[in-house]
N, C-alpha and C. Protein backbone atom coordinates (compact mmCIF):
# COMPACT_ATOMS: atom_id res chain seq x y z
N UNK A 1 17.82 67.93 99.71
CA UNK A 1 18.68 67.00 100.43
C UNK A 1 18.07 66.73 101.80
N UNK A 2 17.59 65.39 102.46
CA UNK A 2 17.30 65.23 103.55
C UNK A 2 18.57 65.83 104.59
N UNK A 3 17.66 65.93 105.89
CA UNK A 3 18.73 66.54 106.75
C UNK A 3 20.25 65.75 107.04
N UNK A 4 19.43 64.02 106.90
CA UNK A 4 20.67 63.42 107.39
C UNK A 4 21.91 63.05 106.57
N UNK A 5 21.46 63.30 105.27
CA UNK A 5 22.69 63.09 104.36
C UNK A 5 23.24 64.69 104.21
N UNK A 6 22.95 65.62 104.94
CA UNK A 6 23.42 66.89 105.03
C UNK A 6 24.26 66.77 106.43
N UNK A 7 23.67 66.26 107.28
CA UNK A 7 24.61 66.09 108.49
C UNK A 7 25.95 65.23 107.64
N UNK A 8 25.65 64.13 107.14
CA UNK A 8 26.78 63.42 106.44
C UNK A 8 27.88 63.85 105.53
N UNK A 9 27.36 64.63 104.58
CA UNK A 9 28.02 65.85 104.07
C UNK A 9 29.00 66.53 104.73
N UNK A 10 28.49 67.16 106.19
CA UNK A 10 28.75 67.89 106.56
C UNK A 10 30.70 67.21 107.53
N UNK A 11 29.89 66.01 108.18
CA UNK A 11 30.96 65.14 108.87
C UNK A 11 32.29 64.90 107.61
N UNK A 12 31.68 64.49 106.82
CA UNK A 12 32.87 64.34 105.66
C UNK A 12 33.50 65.12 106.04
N UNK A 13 32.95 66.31 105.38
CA UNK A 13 33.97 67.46 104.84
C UNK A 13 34.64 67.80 106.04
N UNK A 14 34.99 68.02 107.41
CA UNK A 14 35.28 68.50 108.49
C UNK A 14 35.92 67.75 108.94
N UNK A 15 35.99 66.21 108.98
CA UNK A 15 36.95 64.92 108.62
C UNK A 15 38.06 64.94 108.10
N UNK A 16 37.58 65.32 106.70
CA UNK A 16 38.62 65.18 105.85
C UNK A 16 39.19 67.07 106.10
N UNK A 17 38.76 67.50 106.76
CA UNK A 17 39.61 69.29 107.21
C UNK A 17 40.74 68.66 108.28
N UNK A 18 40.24 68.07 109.16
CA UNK A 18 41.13 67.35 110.30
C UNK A 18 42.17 66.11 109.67
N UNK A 19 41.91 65.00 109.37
CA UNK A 19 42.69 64.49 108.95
C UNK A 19 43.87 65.39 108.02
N UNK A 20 43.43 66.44 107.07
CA UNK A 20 44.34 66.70 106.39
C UNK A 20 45.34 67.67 106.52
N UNK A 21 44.96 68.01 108.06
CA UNK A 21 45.41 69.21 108.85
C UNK A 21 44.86 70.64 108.46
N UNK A 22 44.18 70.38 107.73
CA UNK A 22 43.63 72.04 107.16
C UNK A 22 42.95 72.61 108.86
N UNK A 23 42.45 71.43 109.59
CA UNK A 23 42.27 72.49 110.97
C UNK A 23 42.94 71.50 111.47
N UNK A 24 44.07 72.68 112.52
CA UNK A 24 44.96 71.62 113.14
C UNK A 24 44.44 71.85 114.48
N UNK A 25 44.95 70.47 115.06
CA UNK A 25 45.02 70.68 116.53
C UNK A 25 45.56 71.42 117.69
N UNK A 26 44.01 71.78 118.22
CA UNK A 26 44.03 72.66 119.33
C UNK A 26 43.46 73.84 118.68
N UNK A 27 43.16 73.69 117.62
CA UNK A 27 42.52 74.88 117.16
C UNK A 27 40.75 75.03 117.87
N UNK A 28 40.40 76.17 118.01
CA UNK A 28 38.78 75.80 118.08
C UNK A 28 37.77 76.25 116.73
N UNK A 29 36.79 75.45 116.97
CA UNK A 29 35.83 76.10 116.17
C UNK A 29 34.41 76.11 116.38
N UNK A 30 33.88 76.82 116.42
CA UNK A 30 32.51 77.68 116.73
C UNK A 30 31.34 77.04 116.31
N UNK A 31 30.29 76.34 116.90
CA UNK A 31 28.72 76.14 116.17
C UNK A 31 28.04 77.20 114.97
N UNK A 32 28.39 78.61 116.04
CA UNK A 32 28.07 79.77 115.03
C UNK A 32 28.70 79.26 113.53
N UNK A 33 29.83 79.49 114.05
CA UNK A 33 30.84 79.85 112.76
C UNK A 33 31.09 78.48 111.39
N UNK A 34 30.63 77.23 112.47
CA UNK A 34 30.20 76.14 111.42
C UNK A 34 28.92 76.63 110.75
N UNK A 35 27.50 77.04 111.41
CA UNK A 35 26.56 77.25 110.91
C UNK A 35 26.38 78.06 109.84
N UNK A 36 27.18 79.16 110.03
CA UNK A 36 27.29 80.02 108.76
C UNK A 36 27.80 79.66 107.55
N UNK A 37 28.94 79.19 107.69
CA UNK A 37 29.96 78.46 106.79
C UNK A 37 28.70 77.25 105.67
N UNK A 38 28.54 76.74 106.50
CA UNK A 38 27.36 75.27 105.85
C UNK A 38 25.71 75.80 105.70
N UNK A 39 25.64 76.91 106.55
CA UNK A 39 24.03 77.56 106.14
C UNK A 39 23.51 76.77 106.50
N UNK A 40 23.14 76.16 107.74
CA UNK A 40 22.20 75.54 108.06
C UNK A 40 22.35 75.61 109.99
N UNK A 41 20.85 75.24 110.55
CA UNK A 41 20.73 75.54 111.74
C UNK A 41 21.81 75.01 112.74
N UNK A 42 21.89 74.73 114.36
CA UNK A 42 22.34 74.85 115.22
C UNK A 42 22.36 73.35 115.01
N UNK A 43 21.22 72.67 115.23
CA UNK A 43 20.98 71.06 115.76
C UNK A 43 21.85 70.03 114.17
N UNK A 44 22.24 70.55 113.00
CA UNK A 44 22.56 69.57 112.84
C UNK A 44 24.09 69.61 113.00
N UNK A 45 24.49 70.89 113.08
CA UNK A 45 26.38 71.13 113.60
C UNK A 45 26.38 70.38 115.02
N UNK A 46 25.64 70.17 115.63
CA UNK A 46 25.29 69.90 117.03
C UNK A 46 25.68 68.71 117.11
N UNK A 47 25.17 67.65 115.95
CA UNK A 47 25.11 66.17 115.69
C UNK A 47 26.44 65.94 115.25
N UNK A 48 26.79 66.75 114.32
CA UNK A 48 27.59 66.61 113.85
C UNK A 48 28.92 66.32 114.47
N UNK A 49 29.35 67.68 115.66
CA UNK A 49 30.09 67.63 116.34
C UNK A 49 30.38 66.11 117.54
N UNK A 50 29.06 66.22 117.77
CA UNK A 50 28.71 65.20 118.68
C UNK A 50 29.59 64.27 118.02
N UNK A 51 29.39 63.15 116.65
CA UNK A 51 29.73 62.21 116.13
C UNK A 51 31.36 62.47 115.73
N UNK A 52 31.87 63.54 115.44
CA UNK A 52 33.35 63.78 115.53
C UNK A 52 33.92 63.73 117.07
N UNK A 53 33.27 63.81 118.13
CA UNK A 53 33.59 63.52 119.41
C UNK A 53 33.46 61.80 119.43
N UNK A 54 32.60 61.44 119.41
CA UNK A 54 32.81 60.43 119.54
C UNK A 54 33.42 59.64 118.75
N UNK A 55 34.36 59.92 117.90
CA UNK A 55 35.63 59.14 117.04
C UNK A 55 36.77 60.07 117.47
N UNK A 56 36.55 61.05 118.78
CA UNK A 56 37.68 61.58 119.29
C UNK A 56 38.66 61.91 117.96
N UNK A 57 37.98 63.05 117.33
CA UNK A 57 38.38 63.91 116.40
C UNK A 57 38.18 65.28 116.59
N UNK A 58 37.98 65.20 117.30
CA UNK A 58 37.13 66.82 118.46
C UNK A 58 36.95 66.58 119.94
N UNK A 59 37.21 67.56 120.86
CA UNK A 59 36.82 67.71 122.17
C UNK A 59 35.84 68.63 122.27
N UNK A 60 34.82 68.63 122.99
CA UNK A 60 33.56 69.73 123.00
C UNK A 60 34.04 70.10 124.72
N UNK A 61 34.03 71.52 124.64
CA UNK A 61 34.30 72.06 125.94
C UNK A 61 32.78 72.89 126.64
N UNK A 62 31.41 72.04 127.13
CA UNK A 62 30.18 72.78 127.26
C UNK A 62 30.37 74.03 127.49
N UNK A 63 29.63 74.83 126.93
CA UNK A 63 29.52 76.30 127.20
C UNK A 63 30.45 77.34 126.48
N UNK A 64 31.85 76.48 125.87
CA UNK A 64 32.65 77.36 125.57
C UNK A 64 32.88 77.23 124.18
N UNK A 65 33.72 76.26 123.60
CA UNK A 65 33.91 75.90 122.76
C UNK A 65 34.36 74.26 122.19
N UNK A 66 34.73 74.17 120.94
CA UNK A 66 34.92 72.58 120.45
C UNK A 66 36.30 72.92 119.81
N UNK A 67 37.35 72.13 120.75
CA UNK A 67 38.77 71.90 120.52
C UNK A 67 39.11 70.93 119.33
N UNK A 68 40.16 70.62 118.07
CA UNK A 68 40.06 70.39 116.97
C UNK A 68 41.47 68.77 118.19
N UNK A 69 41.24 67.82 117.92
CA UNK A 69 42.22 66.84 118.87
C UNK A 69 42.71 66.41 117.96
């Protein structure tokens, strides 16, 4: 699987966790703890997150953590 239809994969599924409330808001969740979960490195949870921020489906708090909005 190229990386970027793995990043895509990845946005889905975490989309459709939020929309369906399976992670509700205000919850956080972890780069680590995405990385493990999906088995794959830092930079594409990174992107990932990034692009759920920017459809303000997530808040990224630098340094700390990523709030579920």
């Amino acid at each position: 699987m190229r990386p970027v239809d793995l990043c895509d994969e990845i946005y889905r599924e975490l989309t459709r966790e939020i929309v369906s409330m399976q992670l509700l808001p205000g919850q956080t969740i972890s780069e680590n703890g995405l990385c493990e979960r999906f088995g794959v490195s830092r930079t594409p949870i990174r992107s990932v997150l990034q692009r759920l921020s920017h459809n303000r489906l997530v808040e990224i708090v630098p340094h700390k953590h990523t709030i579920i909005t």
